[in-house]
N, C-alpha and C. Protein backbone atom coordinates (compact mmCIF):
# COMPACT_ATOMS: atom_id res chain seq x y z
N UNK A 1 12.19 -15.99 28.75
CA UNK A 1 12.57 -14.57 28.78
C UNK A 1 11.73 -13.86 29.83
N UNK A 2 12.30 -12.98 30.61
CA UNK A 2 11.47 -12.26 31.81
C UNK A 2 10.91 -11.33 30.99
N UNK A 3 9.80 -10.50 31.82
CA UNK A 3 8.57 -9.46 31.15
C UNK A 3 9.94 -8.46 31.10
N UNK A 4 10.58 -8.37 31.80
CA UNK A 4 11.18 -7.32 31.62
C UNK A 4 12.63 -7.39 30.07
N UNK A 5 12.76 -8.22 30.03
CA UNK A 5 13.93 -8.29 28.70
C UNK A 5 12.89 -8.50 27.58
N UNK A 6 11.41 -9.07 27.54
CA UNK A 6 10.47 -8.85 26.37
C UNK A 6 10.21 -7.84 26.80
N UNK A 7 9.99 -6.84 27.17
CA UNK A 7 9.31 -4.88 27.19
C UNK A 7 10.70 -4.87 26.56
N UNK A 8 12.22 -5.24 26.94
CA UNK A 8 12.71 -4.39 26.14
C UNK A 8 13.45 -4.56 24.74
N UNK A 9 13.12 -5.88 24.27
CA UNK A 9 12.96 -6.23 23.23
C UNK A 9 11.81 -5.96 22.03
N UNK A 10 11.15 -5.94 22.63
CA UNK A 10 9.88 -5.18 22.00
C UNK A 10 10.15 -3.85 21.80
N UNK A 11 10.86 -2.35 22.53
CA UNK A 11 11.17 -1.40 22.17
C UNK A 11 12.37 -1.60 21.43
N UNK A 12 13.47 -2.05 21.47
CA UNK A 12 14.29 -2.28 20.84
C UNK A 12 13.69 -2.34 19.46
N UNK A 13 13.65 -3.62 19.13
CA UNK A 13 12.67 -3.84 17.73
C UNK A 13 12.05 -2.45 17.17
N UNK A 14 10.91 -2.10 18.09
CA UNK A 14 10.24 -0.78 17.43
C UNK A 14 11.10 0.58 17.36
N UNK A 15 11.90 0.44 18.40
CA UNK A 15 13.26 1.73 18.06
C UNK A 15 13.60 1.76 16.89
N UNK A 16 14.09 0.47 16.48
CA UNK A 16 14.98 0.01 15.47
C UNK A 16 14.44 0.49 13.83
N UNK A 17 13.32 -0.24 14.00
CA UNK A 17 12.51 0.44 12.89
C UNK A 17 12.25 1.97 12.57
N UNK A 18 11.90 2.59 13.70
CA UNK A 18 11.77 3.88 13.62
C UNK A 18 13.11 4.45 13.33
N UNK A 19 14.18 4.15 13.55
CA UNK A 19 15.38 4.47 12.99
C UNK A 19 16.15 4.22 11.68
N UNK A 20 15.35 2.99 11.19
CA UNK A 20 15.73 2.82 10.12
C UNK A 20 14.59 3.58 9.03
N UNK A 21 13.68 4.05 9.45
CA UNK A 21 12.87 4.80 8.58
C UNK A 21 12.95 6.01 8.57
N UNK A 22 13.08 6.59 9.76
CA UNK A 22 13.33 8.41 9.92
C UNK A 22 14.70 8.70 9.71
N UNK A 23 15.32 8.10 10.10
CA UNK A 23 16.92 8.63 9.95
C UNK A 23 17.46 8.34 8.55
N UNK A 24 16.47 7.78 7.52
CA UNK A 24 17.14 8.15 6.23
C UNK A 24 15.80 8.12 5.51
N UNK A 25 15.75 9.24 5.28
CA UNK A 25 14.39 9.87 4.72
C UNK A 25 14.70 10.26 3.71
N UNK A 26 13.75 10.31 2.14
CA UNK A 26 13.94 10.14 0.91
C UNK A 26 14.31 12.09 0.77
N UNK A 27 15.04 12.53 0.01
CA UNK A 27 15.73 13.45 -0.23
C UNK A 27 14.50 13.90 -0.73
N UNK A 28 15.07 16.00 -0.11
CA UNK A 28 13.32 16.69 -0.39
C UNK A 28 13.44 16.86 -1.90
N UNK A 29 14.31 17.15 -2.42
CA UNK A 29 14.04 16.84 -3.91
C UNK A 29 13.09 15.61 -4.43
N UNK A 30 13.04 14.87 -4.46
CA UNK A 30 12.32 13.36 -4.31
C UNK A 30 11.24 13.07 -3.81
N UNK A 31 10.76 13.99 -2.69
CA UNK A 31 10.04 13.45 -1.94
C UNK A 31 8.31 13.73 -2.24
N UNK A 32 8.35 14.53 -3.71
CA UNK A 32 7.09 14.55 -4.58
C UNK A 32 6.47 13.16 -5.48
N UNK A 33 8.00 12.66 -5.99
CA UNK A 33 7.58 11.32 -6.24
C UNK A 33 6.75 10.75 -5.96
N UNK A 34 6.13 9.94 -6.98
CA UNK A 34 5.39 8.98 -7.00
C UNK A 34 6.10 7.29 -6.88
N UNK A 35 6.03 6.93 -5.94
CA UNK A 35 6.86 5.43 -5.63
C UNK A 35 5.84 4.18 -5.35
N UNK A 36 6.02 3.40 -6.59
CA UNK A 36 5.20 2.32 -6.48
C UNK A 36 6.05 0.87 -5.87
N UNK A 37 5.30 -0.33 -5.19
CA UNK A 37 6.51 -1.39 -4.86
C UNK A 37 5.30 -2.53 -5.13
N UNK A 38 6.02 -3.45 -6.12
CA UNK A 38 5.70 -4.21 -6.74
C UNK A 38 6.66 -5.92 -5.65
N UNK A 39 5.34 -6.20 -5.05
CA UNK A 39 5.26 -8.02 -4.04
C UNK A 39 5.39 -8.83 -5.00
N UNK A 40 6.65 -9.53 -5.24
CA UNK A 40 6.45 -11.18 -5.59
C UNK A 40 6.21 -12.03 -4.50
N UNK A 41 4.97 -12.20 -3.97
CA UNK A 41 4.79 -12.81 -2.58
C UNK A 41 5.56 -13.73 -2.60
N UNK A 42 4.72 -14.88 -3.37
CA UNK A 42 5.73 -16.55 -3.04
C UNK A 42 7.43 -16.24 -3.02
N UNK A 43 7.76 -15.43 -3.59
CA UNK A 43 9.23 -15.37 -3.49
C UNK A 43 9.71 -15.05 -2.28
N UNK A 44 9.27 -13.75 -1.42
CA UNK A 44 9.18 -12.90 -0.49
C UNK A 44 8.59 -13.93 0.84
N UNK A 45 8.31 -14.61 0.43
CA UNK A 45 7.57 -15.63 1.58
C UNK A 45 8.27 -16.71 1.81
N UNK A 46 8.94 -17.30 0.53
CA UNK A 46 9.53 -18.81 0.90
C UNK A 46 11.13 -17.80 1.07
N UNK A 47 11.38 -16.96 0.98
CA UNK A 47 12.55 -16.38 1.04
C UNK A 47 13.06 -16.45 2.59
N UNK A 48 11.97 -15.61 3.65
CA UNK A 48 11.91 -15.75 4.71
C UNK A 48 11.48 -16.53 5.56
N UNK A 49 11.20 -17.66 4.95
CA UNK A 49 11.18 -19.21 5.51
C UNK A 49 12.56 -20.30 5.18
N UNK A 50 12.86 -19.77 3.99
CA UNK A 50 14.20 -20.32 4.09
C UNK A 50 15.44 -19.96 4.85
N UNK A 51 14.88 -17.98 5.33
CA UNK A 51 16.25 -17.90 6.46
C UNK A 51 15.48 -18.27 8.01
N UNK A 52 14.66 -18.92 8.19
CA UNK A 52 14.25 -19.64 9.70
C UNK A 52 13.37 -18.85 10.26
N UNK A 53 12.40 -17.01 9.25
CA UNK A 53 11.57 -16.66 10.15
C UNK A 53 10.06 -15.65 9.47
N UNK A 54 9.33 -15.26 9.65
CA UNK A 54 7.57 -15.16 9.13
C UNK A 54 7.83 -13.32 8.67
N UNK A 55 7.35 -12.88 7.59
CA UNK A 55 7.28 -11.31 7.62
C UNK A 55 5.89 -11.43 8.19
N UNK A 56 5.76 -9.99 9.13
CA UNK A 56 4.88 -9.22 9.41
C UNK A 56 4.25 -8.38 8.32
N UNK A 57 3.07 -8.61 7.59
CA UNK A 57 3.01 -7.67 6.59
C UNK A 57 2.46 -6.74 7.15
N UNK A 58 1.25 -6.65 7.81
CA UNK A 58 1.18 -5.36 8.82
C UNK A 58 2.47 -3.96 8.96
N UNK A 59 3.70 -4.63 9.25
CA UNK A 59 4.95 -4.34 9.65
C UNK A 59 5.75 -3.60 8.09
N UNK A 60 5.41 -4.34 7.21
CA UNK A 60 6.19 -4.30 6.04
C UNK A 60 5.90 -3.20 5.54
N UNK A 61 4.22 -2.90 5.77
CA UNK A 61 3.37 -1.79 4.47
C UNK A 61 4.10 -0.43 5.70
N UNK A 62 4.19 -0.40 6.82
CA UNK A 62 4.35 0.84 7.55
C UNK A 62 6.26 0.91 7.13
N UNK A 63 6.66 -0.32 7.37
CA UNK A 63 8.36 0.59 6.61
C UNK A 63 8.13 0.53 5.00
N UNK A 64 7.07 0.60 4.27
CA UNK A 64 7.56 0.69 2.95
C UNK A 64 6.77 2.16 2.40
N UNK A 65 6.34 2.22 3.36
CA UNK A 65 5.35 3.61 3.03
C UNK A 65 6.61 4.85 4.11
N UNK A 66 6.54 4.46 5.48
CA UNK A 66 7.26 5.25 5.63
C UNK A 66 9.03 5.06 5.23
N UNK A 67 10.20 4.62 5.03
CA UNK A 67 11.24 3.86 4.35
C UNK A 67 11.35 4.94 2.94
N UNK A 68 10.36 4.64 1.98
CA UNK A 68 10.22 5.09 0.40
C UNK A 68 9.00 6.04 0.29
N UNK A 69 8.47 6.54 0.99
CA UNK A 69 7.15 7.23 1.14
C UNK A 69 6.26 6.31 -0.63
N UNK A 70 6.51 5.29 -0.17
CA UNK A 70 5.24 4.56 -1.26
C UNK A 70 4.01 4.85 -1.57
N UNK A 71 3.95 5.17 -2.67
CA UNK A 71 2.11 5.35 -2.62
C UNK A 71 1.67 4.61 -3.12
N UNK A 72 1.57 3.42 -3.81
CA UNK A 72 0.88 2.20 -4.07
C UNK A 72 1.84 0.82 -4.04
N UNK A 73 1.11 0.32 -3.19
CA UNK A 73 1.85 -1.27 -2.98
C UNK A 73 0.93 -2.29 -3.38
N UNK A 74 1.39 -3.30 -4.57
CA UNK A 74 1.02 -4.22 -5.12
C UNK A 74 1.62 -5.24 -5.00
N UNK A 75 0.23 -6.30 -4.64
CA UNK A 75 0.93 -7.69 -3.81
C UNK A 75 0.54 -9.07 -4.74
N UNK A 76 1.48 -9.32 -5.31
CA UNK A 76 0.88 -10.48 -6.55
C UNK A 76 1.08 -11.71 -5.89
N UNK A 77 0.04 -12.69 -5.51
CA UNK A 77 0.02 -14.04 -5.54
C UNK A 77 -1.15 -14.88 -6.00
N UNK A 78 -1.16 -16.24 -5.86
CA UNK A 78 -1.89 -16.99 -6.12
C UNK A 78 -3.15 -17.31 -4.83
N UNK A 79 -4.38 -17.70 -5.63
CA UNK A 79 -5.79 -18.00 -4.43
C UNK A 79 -5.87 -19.21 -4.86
N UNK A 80 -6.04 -20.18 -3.63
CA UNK A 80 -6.86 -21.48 -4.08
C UNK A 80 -7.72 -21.58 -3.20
N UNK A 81 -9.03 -21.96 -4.48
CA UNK A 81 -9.94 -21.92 -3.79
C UNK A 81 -11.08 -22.42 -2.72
N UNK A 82 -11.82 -22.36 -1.79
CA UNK A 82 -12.07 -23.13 -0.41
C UNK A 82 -10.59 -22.59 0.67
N UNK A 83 -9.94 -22.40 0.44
CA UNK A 83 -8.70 -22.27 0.92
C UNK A 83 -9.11 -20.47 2.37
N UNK A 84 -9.99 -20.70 3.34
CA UNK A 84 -10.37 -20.19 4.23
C UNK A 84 -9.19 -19.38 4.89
N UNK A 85 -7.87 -19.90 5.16
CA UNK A 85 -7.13 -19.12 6.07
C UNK A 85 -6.69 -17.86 5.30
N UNK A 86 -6.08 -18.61 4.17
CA UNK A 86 -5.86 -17.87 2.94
C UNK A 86 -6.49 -16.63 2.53
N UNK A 87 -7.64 -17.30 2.25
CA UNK A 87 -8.75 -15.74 2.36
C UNK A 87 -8.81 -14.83 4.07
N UNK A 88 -8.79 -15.26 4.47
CA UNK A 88 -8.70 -14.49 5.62
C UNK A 88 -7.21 -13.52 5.97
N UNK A 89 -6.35 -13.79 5.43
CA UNK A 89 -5.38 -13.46 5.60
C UNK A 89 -5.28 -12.66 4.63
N UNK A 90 -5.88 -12.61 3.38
CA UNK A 90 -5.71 -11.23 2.16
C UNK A 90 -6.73 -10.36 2.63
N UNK A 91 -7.61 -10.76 3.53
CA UNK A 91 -8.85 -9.59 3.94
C UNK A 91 -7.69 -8.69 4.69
N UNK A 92 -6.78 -9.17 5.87
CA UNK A 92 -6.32 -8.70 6.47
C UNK A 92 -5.22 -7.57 5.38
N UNK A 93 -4.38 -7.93 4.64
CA UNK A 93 -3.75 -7.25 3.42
C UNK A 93 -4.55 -6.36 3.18
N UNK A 94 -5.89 -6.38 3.16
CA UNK A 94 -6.91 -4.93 2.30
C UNK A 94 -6.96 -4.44 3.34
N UNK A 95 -7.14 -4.90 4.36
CA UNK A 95 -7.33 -3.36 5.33
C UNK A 95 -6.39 -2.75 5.60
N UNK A 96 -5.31 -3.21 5.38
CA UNK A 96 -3.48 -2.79 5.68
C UNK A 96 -3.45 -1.78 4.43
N UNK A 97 -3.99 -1.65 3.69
CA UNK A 97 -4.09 -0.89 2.59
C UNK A 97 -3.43 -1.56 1.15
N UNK A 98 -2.94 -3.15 1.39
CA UNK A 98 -2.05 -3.84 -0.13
C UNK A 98 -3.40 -3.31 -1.22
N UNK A 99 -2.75 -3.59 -2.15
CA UNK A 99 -3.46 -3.72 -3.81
C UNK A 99 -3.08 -4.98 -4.09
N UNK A 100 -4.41 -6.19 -3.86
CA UNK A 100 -4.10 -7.30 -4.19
C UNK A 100 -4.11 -7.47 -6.16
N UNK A 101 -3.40 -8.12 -6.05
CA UNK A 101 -3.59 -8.97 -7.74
C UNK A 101 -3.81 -10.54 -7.55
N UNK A 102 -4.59 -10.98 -7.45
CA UNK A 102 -4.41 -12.70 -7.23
C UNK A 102 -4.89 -13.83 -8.43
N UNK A 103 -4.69 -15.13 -8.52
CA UNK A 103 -4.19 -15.66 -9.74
C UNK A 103 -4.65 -17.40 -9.04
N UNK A 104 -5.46 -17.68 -9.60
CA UNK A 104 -6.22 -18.83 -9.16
C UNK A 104 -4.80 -20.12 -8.93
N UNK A 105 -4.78 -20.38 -8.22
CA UNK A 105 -3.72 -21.99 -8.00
C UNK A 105 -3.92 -22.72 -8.87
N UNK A 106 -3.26 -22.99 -9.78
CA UNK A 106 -3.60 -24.58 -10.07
C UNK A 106 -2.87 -26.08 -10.09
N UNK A 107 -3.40 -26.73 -10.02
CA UNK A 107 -2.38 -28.07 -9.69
C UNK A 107 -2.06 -28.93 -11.25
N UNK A 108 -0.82 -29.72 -10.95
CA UNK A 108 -0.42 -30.65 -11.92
C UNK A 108 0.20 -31.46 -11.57
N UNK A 109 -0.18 -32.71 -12.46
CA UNK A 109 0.16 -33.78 -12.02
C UNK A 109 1.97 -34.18 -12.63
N UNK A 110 2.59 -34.60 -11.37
CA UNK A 110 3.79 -34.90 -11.32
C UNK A 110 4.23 -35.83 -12.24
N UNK A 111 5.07 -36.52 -13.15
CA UNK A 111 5.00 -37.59 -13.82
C UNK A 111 4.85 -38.68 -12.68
N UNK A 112 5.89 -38.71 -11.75
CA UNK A 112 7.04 -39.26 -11.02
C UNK A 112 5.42 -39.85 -10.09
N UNK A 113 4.23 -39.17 -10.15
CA UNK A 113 3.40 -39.25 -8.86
C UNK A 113 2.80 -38.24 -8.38
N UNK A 114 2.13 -37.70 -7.77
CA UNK A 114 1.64 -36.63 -7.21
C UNK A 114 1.16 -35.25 -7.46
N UNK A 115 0.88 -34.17 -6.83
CA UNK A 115 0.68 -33.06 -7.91
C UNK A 115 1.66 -32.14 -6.86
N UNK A 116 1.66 -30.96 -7.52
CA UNK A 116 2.41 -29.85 -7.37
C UNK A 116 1.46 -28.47 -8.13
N UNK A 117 1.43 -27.21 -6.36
CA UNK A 117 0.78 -26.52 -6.76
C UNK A 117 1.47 -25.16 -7.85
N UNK A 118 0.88 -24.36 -8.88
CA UNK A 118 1.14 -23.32 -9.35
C UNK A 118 0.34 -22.12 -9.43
N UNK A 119 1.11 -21.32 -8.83
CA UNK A 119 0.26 -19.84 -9.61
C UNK A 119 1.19 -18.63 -10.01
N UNK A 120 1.57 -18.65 -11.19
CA UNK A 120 2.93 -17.86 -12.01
C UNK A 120 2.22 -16.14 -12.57
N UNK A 121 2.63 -15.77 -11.21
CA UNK A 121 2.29 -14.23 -11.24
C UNK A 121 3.33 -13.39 -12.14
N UNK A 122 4.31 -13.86 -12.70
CA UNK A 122 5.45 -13.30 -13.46
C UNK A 122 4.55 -12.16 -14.47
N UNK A 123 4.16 -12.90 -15.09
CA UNK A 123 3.69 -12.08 -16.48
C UNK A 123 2.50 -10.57 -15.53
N UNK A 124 1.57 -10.83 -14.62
CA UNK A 124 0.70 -9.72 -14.28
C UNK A 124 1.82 -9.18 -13.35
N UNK A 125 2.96 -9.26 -13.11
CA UNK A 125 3.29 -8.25 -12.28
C UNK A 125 4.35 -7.39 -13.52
N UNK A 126 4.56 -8.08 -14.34
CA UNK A 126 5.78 -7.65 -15.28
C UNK A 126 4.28 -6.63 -16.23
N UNK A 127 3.49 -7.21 -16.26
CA UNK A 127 2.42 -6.66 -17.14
C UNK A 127 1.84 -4.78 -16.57
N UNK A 128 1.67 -5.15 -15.08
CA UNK A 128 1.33 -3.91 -14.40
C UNK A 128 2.60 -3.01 -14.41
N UNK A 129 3.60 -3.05 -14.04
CA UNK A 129 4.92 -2.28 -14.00
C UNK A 129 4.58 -1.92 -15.32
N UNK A 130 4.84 -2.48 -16.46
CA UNK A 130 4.32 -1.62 -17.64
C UNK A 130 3.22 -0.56 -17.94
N UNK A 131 2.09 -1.31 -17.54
CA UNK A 131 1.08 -0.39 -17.38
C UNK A 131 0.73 0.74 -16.81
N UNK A 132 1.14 0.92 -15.59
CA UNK A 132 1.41 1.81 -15.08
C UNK A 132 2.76 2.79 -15.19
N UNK A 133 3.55 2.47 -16.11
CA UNK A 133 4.88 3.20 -16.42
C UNK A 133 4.91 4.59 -15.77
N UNK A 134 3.72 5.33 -16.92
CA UNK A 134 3.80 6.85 -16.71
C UNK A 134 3.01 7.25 -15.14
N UNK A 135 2.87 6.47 -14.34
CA UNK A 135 2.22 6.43 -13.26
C UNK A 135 2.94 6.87 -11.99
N UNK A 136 4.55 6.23 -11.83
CA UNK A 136 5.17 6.34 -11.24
C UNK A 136 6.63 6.59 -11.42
N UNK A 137 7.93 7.06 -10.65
CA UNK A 137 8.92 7.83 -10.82
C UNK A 137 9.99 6.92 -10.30
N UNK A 138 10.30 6.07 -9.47
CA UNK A 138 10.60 5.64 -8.97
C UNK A 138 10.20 3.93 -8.31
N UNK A 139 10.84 3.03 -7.78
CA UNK A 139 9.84 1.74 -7.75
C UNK A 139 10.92 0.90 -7.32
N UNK A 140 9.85 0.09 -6.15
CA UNK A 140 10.67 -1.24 -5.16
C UNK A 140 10.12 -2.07 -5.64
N UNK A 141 11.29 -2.98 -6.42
CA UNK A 141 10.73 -4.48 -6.42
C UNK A 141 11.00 -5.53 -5.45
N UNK A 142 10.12 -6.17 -4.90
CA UNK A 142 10.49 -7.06 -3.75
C UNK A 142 10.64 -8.81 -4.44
N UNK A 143 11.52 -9.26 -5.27
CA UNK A 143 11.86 -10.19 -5.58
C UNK A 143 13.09 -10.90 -5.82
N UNK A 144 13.56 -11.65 -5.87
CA UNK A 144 14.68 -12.66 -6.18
C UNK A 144 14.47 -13.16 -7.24
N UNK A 145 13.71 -12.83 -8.34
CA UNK A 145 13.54 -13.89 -9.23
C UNK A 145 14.30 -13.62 -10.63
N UNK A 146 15.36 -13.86 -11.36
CA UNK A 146 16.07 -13.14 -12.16
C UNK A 146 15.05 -13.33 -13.46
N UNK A 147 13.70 -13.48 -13.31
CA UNK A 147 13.15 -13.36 -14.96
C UNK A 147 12.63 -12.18 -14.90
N UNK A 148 12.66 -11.75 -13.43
CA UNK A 148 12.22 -9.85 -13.99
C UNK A 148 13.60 -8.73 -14.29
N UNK A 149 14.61 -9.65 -14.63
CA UNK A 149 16.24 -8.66 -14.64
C UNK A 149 15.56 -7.84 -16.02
N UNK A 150 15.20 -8.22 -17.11
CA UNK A 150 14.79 -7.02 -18.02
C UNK A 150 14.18 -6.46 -17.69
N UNK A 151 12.98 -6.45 -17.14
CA UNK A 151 12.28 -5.44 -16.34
C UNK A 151 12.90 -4.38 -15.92
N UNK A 152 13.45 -5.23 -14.81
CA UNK A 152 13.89 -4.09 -13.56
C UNK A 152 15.26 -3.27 -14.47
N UNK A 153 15.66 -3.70 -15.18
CA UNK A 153 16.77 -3.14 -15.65
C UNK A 153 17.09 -2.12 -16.50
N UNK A 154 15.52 -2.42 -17.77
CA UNK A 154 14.92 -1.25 -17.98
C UNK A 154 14.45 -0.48 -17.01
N UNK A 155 13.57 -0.62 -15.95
CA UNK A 155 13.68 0.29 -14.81
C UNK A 155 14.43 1.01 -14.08
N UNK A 156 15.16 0.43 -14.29
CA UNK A 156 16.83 1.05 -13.58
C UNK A 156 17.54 2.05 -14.61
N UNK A 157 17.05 1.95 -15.98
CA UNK A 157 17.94 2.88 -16.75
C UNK A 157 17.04 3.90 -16.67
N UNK A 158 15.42 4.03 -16.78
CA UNK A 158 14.73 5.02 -17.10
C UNK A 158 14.23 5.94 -16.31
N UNK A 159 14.10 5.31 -14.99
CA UNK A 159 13.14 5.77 -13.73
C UNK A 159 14.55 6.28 -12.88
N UNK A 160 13.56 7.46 -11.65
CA UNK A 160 14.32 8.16 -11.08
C UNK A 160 15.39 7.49 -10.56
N UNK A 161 14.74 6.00 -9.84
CA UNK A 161 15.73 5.06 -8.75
C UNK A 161 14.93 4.09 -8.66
N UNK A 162 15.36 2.66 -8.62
CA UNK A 162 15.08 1.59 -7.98
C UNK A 162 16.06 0.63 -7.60
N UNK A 163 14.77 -0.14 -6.44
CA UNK A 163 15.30 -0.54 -5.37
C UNK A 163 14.79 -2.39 -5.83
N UNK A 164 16.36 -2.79 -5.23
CA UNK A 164 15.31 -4.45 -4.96
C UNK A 164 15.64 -5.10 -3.64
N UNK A 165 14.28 -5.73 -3.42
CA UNK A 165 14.44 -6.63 -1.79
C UNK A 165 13.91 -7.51 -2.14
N UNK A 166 15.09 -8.49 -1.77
CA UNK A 166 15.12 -10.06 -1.66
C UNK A 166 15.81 -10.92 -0.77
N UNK A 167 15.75 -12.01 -0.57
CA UNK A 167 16.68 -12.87 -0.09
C UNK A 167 17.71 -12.80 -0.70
N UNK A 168 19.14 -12.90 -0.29
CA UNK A 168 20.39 -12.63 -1.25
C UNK A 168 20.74 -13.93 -1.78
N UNK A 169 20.59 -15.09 -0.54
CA UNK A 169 21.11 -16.38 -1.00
C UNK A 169 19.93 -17.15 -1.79
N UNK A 170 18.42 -16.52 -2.25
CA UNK A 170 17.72 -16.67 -3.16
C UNK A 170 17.26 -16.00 -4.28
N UNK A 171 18.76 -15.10 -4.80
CA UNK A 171 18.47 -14.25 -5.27
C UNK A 171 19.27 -14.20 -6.58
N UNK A 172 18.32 -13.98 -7.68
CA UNK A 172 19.54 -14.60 -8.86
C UNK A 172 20.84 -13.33 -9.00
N UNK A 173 21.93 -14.07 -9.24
CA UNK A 173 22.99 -13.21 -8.97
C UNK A 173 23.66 -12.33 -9.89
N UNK A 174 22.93 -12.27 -11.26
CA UNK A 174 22.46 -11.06 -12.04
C UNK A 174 21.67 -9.68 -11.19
N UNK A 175 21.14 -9.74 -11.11
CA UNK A 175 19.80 -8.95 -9.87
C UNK A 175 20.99 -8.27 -9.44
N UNK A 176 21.58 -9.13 -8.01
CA UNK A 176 22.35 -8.80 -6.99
C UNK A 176 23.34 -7.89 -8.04
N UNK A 177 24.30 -8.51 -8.94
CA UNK A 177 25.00 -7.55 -9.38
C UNK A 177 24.76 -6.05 -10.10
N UNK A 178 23.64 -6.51 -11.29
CA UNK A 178 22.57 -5.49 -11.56
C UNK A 178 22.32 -4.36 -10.35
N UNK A 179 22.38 -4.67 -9.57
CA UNK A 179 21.74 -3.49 -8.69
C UNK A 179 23.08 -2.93 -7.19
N UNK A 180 24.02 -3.81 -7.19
CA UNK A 180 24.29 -3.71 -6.27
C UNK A 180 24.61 -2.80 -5.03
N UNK A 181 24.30 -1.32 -4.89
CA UNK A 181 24.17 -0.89 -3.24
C UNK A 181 22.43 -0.78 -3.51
N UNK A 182 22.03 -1.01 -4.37
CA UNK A 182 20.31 -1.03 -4.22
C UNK A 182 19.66 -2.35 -4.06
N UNK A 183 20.47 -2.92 -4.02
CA UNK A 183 19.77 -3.99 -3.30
C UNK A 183 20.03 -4.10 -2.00
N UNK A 184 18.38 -5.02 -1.04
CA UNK A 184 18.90 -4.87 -0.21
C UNK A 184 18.36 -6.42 0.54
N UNK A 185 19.25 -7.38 1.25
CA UNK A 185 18.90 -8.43 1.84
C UNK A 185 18.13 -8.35 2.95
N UNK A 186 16.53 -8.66 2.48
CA UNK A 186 15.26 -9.52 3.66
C UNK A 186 16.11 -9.37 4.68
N UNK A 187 17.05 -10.06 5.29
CA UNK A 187 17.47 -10.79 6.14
C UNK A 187 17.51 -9.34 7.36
N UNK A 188 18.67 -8.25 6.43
CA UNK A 188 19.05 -7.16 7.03
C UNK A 188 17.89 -6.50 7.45
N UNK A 189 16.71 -6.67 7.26
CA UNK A 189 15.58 -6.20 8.12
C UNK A 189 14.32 -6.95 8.83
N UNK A 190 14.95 -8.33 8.89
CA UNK A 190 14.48 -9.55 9.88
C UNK A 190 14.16 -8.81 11.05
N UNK A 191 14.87 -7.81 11.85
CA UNK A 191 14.71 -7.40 13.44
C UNK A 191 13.54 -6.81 13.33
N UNK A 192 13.03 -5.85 12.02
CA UNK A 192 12.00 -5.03 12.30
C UNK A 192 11.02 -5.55 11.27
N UNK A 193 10.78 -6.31 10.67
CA UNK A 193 9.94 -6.79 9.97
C UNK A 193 9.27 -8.06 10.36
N UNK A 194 10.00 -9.23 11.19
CA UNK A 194 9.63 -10.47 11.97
C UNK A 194 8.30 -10.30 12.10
N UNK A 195 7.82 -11.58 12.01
CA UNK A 195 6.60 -11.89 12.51
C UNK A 195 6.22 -12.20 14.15
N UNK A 196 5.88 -11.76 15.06
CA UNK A 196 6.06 -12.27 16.28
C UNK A 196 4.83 -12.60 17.17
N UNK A 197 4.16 -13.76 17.97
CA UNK A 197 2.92 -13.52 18.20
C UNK A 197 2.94 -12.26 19.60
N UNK A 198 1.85 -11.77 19.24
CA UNK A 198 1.41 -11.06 20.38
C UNK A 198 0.61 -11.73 21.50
């Protein structure tokens, strides 16, 4: 690619975003809300590895703050530990401003052979959305995973509005119907969310 079609791919991209955030701005009625968005990382991560490309979280917290004017974003995954990049990469999340929750890895052994890693953030993220109920008015869940459909569904009857972002083709298809113009497919914001090196 010449410098000149990357300069204008690079504005493109950042146009893009800025258009998809200013040009639909949360209604001034609304816009006192309190909006919390609740990360199922591993979901949100193997989601956009299964459609062929990396989120920018850097990228993510600026359309989810500006997008939903969010005021607390909570990012649930698993730490294993010695695991250096890993940690380096949630330092980077705290200065971006996430609210980590993290949940030690642990491994098990396969019958078949081998191990396989776990860290089942279900219950502390289903646990905090509760906890915080009277906290917030509104709320993005960023998952595919249909064991939070009671959750979110009670959420959906009680709270001002919510939203879900996921992969669609990893996305249980309760959810998708449950919600459907509020949901919204990863994919459809691949252009401005991509990971890209600098």
């Amino acid at each position: 690619m010449s410098a000149a079609a990357a300069e204008h791919s690079r504005f493109s991209t950042a146009n893009w975003l800025h258009t998809l955030c200013y040009n639909n701005p949360m209604p001034k009625q609304l816009a006192n809300s309190k909006v919390y968005v609740f990360i199922d990382a591993s979901n949100i991560i193997y989601g956009c590895r299964h459609s062929g490309w990396r989120m920018d979280f850097e990228k993510l917290y600026s359309y989810l703050t500006k997008r939903f004017n969010a005021t607390r974003i909570l990012y649930y995954a698993g730490v294993e530990e010695g695991n250096e990049r890993q940690l380096e990469f949630y330092n980077h999340l705290r200065e971006w401003r996430y609210e980590l929750v993290l949940k030690p890895v642990k491994f098990y052994r396969k019958e078949g052979g081998g191990t396989v890693r776990k860290a089942n953030v279900d219950v502390d993220l289903t646990f905090d959305a509760m906890l915080y109920w009277d906290k917030y008015d509104k709320a993005v869940f960023m998952t595919g995973d249909g064991d939070f459909y009671r959750l979110i569904s009670h959420a959906k009857a009680e709270k001002e509005r919510i939203w879900v972002i996921g992969n669609a083709k990893r996305t249980a298809r309760e959810l998708k119907k449950l919600m459907k113009h509020q949901f919204t497919n990863l994919d459809d914001l691949r252009h401005a969310l991509e990971y890209t090196k600098k």
